[in-house]
N, C-alpha and C. Protein backbone atom coordinates (compact mmCIF):
# COMPACT_ATOMS: atom_id res chain seq x y z
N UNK A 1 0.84 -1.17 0.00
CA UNK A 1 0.00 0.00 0.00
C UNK A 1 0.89 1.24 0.00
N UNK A 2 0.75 2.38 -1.05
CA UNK A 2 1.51 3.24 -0.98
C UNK A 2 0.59 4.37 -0.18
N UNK A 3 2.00 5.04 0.28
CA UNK A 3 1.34 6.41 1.51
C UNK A 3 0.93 7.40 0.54
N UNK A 4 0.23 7.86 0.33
CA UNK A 4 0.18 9.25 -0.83
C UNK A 4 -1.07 10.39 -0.28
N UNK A 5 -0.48 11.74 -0.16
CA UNK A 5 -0.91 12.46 0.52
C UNK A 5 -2.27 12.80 -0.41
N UNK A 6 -3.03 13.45 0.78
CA UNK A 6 -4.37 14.11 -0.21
C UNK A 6 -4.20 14.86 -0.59
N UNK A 7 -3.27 15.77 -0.36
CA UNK A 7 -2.83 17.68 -0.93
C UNK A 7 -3.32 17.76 -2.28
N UNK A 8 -3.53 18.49 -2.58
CA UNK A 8 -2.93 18.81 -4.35
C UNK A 8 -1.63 18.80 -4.22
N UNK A 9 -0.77 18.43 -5.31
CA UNK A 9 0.16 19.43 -5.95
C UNK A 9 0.15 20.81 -6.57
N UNK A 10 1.64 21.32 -6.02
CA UNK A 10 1.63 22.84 -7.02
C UNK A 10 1.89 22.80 -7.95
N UNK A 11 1.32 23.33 -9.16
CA UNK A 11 1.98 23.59 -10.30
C UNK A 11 3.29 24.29 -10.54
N UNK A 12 4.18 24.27 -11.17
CA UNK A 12 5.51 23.87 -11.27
C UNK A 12 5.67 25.51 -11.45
N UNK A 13 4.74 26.43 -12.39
CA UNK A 13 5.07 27.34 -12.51
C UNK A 13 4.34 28.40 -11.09
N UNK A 14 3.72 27.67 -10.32
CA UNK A 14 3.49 28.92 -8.79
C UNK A 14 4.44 28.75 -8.18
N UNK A 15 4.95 27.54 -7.94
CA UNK A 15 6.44 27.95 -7.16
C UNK A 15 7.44 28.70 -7.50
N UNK A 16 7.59 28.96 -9.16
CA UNK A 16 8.76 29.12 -9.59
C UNK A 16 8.03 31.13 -9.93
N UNK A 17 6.95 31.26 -9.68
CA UNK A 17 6.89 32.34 -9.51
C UNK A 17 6.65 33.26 -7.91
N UNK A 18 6.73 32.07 -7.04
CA UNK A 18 7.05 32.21 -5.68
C UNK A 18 8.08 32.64 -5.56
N UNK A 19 8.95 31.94 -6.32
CA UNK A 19 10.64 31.84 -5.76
C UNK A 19 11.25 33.39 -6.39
N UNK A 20 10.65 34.34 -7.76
CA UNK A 20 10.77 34.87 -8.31
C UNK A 20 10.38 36.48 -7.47
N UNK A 21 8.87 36.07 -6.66
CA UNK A 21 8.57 36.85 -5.90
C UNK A 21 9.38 37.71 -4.60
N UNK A 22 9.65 36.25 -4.01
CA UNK A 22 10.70 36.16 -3.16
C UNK A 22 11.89 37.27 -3.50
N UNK A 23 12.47 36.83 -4.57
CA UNK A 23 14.42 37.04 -4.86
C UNK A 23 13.56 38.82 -5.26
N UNK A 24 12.43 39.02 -5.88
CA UNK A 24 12.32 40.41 -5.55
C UNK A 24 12.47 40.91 -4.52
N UNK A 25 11.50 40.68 -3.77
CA UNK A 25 11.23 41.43 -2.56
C UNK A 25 12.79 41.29 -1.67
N UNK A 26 13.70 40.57 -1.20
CA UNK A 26 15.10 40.31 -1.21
C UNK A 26 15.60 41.94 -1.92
N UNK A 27 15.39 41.90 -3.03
CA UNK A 27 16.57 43.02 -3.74
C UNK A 27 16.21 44.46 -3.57
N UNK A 28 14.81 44.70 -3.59
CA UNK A 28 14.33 46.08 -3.06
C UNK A 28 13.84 46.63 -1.83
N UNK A 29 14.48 44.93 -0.88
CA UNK A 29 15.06 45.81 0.42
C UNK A 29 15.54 46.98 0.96
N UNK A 30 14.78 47.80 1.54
CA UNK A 30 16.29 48.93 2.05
C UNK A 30 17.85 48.45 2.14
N UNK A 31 18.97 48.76 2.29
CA UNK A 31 19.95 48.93 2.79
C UNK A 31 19.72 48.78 4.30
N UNK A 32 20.75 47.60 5.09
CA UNK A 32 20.35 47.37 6.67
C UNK A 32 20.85 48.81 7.16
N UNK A 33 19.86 49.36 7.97
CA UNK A 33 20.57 50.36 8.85
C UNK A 33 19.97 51.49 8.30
N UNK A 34 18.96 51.45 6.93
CA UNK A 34 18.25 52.55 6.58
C UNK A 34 16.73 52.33 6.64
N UNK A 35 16.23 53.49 6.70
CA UNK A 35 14.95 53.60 7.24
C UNK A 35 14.12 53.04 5.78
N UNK A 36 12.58 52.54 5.88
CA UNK A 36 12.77 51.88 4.79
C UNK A 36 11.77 52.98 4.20
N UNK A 37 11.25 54.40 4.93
CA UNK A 37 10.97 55.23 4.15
C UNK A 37 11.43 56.70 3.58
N UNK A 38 10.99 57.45 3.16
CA UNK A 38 11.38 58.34 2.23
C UNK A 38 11.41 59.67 3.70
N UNK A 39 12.05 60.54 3.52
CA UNK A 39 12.50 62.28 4.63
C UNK A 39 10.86 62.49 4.19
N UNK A 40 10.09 62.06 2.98
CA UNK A 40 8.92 63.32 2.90
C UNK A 40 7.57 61.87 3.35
N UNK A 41 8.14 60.70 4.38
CA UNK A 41 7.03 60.00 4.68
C UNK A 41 7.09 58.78 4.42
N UNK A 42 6.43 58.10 4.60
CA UNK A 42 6.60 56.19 4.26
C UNK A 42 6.46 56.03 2.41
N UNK A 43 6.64 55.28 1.77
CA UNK A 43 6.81 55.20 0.82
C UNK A 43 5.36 54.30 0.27
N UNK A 44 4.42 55.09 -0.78
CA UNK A 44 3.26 54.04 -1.07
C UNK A 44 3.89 53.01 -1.69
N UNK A 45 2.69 51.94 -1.33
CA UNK A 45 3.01 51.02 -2.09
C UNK A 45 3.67 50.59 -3.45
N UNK A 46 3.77 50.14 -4.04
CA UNK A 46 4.60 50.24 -5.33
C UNK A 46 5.03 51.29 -6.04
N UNK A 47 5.22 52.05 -5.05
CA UNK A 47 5.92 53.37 -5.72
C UNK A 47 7.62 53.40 -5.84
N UNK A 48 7.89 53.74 -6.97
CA UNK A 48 9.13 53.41 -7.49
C UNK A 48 9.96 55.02 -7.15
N UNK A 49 11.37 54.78 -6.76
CA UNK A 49 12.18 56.03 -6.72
C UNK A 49 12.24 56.73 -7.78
N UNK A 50 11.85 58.14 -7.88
CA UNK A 50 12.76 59.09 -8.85
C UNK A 50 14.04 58.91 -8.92
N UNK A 51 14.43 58.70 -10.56
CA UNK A 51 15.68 58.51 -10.96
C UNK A 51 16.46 59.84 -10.79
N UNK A 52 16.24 60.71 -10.29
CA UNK A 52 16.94 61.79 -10.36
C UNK A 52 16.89 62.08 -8.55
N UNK A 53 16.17 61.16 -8.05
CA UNK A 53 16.98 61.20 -6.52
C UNK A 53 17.69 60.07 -6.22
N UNK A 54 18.75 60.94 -5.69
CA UNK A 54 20.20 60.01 -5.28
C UNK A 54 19.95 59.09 -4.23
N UNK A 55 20.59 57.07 -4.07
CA UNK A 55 19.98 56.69 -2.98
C UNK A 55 21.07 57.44 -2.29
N UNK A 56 20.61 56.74 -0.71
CA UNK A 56 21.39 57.22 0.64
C UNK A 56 21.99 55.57 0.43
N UNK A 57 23.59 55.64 0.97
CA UNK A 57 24.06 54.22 1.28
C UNK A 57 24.50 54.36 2.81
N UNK A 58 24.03 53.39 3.15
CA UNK A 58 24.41 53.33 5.26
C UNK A 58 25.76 53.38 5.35
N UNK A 59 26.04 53.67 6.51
CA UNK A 59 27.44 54.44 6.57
C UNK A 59 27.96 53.07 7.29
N UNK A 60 29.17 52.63 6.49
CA UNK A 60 30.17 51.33 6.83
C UNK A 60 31.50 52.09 7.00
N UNK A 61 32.66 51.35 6.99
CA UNK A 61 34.65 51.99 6.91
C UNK A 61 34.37 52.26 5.82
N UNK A 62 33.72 51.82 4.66
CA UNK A 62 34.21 52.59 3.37
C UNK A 62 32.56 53.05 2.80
N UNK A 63 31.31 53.36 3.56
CA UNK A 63 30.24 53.96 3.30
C UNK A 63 29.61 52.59 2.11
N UNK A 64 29.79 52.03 1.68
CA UNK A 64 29.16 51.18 0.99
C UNK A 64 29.80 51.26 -0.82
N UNK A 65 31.06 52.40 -0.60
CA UNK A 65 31.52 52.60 -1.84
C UNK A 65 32.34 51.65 -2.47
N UNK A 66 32.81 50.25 -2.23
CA UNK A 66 33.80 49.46 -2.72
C UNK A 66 32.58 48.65 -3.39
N UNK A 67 31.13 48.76 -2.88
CA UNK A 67 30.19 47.75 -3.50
C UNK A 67 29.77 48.60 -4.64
N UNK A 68 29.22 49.82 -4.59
CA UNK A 68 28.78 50.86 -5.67
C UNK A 68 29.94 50.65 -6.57
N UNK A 69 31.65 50.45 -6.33
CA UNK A 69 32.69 50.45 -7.56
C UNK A 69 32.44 49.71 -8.24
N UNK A 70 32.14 48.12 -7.92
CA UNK A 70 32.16 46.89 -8.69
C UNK A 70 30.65 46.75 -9.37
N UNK A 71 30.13 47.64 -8.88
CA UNK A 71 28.48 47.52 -9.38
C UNK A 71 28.27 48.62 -10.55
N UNK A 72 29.19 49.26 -10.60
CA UNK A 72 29.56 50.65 -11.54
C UNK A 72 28.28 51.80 -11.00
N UNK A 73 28.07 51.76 -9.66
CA UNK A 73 26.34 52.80 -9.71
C UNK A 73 27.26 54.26 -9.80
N UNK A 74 26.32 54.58 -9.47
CA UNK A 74 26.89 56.32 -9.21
C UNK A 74 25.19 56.91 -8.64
N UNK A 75 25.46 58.16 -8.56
CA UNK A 75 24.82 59.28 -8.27
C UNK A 75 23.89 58.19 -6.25
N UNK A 76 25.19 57.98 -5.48
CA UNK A 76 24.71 57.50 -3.89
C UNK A 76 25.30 58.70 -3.61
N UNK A 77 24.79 59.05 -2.31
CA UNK A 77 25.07 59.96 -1.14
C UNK A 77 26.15 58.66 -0.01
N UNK A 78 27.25 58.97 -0.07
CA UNK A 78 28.27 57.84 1.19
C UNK A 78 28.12 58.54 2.04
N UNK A 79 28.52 58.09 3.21
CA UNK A 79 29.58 58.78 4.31
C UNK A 79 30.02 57.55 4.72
N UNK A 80 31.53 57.92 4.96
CA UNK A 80 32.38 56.80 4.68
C UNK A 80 33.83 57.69 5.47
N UNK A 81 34.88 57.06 5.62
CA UNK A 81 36.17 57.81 6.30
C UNK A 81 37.16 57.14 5.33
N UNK A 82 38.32 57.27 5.32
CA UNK A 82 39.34 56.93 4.21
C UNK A 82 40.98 57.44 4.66
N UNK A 83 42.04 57.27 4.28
CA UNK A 83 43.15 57.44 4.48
C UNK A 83 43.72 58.50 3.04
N UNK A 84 44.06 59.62 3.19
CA UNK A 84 44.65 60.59 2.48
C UNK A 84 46.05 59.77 1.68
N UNK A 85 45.62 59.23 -0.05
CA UNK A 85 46.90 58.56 -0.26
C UNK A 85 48.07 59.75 -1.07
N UNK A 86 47.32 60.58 -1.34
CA UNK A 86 47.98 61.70 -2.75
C UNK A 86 47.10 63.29 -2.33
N UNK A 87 47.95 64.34 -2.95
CA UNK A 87 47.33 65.67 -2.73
C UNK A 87 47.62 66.46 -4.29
N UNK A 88 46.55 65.90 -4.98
CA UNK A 88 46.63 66.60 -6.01
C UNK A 88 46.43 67.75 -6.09
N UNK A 89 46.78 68.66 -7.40
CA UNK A 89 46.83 69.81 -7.64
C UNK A 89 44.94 70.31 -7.82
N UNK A 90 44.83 71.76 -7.42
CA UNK A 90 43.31 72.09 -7.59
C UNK A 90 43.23 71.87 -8.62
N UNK A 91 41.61 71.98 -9.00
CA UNK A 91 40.86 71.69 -10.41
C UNK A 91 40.34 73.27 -10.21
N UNK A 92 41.46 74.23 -11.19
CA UNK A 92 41.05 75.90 -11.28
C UNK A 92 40.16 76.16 -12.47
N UNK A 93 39.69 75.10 -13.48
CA UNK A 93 39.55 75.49 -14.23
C UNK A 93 37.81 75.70 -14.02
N UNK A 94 37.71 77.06 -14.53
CA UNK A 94 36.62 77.80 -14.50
C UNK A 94 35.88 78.89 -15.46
N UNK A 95 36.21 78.08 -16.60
CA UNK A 95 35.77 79.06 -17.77
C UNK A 95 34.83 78.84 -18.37
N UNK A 96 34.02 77.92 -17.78
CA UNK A 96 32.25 77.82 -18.29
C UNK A 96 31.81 78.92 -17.99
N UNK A 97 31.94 79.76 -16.65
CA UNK A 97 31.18 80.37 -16.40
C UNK A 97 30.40 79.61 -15.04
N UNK A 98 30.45 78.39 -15.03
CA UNK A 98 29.35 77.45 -14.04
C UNK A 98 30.12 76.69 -12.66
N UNK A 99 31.45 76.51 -13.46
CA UNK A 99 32.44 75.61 -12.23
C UNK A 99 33.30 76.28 -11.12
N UNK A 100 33.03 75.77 -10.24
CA UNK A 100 34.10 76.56 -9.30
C UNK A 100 35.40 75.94 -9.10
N UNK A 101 36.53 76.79 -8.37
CA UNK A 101 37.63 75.39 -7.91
C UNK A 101 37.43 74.17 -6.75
N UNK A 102 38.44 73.53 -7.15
CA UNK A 102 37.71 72.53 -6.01
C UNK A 102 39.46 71.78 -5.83
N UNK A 103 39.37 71.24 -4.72
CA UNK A 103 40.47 70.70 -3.77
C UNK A 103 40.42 69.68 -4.26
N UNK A 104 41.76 68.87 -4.88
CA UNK A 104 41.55 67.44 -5.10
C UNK A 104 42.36 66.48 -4.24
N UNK A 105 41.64 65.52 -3.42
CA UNK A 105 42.65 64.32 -2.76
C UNK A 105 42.09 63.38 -3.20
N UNK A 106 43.22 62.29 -3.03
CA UNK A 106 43.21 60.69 -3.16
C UNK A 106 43.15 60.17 -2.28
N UNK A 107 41.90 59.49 -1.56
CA UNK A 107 41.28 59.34 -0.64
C UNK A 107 41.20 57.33 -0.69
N UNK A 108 42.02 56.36 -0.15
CA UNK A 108 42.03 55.01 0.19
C UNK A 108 40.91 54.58 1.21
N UNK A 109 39.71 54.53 0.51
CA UNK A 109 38.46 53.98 1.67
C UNK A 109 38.14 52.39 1.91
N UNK A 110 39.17 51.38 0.95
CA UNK A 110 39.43 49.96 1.42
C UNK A 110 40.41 49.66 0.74
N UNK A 111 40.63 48.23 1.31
CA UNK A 111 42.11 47.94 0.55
C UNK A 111 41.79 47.64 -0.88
N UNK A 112 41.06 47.84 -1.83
CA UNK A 112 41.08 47.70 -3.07
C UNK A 112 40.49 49.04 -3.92
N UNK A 113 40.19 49.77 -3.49
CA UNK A 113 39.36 50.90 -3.61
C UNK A 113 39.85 52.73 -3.26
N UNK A 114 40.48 53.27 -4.20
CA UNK A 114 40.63 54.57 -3.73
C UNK A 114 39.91 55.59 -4.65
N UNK A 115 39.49 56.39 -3.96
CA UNK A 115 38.35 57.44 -4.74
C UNK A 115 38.92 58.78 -5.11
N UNK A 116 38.94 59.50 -5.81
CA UNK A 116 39.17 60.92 -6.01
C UNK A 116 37.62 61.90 -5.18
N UNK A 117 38.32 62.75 -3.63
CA UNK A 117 37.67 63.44 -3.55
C UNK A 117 37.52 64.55 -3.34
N UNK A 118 36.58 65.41 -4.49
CA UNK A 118 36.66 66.92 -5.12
C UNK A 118 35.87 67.87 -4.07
N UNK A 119 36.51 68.52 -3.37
CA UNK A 119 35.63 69.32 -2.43
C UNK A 119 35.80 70.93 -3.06
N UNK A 120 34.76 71.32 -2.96
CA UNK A 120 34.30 72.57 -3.89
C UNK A 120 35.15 73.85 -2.60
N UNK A 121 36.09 74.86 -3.01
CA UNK A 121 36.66 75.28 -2.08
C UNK A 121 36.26 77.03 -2.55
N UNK A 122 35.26 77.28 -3.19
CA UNK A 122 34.34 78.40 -3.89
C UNK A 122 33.24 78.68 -3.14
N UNK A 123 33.09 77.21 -2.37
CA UNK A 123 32.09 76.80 -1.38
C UNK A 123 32.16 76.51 -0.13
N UNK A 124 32.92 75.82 0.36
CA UNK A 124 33.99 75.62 1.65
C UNK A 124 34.76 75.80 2.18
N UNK A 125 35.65 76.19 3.36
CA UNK A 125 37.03 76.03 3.47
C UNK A 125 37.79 74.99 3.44
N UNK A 126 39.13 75.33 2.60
CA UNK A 126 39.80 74.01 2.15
C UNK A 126 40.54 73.14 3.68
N UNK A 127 40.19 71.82 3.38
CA UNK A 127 40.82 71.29 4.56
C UNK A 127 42.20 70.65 4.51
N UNK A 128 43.49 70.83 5.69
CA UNK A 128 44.17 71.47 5.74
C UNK A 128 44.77 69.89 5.91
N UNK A 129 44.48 68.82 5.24
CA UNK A 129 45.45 67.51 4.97
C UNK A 129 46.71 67.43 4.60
N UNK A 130 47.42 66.36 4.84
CA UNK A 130 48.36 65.81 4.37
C UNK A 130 47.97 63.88 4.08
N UNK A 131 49.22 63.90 3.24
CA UNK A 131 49.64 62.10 2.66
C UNK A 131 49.37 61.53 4.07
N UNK A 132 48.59 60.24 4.14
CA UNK A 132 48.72 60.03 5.39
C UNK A 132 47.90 59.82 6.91
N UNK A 133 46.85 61.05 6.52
CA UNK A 133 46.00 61.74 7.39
C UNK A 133 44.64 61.14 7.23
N UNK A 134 44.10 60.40 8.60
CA UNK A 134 42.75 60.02 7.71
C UNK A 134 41.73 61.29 7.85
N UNK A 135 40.27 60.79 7.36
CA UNK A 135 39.23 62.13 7.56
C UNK A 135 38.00 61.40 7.51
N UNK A 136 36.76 61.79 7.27
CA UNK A 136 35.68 61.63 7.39
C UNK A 136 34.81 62.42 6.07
N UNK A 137 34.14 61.71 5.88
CA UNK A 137 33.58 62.43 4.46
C UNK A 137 31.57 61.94 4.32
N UNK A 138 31.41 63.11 3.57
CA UNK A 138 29.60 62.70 3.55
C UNK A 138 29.44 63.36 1.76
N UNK A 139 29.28 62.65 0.87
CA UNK A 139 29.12 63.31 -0.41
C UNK A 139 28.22 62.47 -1.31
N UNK A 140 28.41 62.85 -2.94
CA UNK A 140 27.50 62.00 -3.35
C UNK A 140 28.99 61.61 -4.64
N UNK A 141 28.89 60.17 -4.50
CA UNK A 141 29.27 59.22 -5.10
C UNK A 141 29.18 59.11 -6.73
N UNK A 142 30.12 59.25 -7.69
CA UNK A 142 30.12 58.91 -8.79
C UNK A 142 30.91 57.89 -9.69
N UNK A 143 30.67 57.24 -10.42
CA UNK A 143 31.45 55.98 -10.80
C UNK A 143 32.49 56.81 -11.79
N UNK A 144 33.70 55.80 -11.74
CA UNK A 144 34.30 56.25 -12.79
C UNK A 144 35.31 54.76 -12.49
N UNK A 145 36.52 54.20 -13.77
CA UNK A 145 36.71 53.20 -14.14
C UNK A 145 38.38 53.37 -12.76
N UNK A 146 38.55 54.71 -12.47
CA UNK A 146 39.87 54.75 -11.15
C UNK A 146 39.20 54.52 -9.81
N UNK A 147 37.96 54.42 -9.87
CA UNK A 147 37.40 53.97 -8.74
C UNK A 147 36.16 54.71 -7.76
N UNK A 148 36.31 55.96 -8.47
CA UNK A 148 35.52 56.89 -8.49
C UNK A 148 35.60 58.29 -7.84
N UNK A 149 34.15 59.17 -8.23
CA UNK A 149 34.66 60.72 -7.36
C UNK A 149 33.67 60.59 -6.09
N UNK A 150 34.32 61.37 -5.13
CA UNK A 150 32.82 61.87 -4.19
C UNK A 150 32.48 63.37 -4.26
N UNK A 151 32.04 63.87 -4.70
CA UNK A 151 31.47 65.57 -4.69
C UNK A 151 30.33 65.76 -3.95
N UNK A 152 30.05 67.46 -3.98
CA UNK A 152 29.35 67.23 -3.08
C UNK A 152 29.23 67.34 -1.78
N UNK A 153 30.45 67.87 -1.20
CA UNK A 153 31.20 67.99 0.29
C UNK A 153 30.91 68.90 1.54
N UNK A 154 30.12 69.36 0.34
CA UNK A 154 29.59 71.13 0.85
C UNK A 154 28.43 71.45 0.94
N UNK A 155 27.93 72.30 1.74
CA UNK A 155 26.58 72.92 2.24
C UNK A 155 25.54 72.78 0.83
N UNK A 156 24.49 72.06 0.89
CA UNK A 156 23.77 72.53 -0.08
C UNK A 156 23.77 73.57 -0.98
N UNK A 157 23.60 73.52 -2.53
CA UNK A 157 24.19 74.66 -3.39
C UNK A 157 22.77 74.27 -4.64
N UNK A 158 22.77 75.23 -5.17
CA UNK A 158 22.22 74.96 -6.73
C UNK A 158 20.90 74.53 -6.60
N UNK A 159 20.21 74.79 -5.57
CA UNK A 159 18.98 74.45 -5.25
C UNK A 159 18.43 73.33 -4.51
N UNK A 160 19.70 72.57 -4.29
CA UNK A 160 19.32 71.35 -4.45
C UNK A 160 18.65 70.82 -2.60
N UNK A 161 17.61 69.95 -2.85
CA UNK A 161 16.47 69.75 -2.06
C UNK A 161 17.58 68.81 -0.90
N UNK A 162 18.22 68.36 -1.01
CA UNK A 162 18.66 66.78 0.30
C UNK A 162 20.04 67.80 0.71
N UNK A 163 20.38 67.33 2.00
CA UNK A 163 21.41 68.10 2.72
C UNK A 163 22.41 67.88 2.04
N UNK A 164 23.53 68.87 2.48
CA UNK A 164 25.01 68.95 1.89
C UNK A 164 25.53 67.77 2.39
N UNK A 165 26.89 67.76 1.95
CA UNK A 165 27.89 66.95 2.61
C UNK A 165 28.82 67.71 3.46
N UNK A 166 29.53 66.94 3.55
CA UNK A 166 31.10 67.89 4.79
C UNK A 166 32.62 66.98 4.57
N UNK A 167 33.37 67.13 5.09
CA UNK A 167 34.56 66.63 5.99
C UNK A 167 34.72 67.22 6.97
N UNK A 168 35.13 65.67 7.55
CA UNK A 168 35.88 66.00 9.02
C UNK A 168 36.77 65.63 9.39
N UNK A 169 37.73 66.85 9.70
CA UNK A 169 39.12 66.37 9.87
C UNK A 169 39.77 67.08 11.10
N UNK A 170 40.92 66.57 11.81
CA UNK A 170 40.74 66.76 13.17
C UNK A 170 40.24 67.61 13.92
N UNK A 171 38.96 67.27 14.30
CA UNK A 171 38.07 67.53 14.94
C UNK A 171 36.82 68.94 14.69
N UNK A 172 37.28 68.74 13.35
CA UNK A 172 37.09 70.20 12.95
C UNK A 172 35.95 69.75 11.09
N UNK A 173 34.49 70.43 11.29
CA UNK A 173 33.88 69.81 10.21
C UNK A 173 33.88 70.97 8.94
N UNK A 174 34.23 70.67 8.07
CA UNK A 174 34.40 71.44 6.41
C UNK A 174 33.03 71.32 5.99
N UNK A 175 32.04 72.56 5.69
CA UNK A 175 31.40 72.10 4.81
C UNK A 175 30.92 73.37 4.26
């Protein structure tokens, strides 16, 4: 006598659109450590982000930027801290009419990962690093194939609706 249950069986394709359901809901998780709604309120239901707002990435040793490198994203808001590897020369050039100067360092935020970061000094006071020196940083994240920029460093500018960024460097915040 064989045992055989009374259940139904599932059809082959509800599970496999279970499993599909699932690995969604998985990927449009918040980020652990972020709130899972929006500064202007909980987020409706299937309401999808404006592509022209930047996410927020939770703040880790390197802000979540060694995962944004390999993923090529851009346009995140980090805050993240890093080790001063290089002190490049300013970026003076300003003949659009639109750009200001801006401070350039080479900023080591993991061991595989160093970022170029451009702090607007038209806008801020320049902070007063060396090779060497770590700091603290809050900006918005852009991809590029050296590993990327963070801009952005500075007090809200240009209208723009979500808070500035800063550095902080001994003990003292740039923004």
């Amino acid at each position: 006598m064989t045992n055989r249950s009374t259940r139904a069986k599932r059809p082959l394709w509800v599970t496999a659109l279970l499993v599909v359901a699932a690995a969604a809901a998985y990927l449009l998780r918040p980020p652990s450590g972020q709130p899972s709604s929006s500064a202007s309120g909980p987020a409706k239901p299937g309401a999808v982000p404006r592509a022209d707002t930047p996410r927020e990435v939770s703040a880790r040793s390197d802000g979540g930027i060694a995962q944004l490198f390999r993923s090529r994203k851009s346009d995140a808001w980090v805050e993240a801290s890093g080790r001063v590897v290089k002190l490049l020369p300013d970026d003076n050039q300003t003949d659009d009419g639109r750009s200001d100067r801006h401070q350039r360092v080479l900023i080591e935020v993991s061991a595989d990962v160093t970022v170029l970061l451009a702090h607007n000094i038209d806008v801020a006071s320049r902070v007063p690093v060396q090779a060497g020196d770590t700091l603290r940083f809050r900006g918005e994240y852009e991809w590029t194939e050296k590993g990327g920029t963070v801009h952005f460093t500075h007090a809200p500018k240009y209208g723009r609706s979500k808070q500035g960024g800063w550095i902080e460097f001994a003990g003292k915040r740039y923004e």
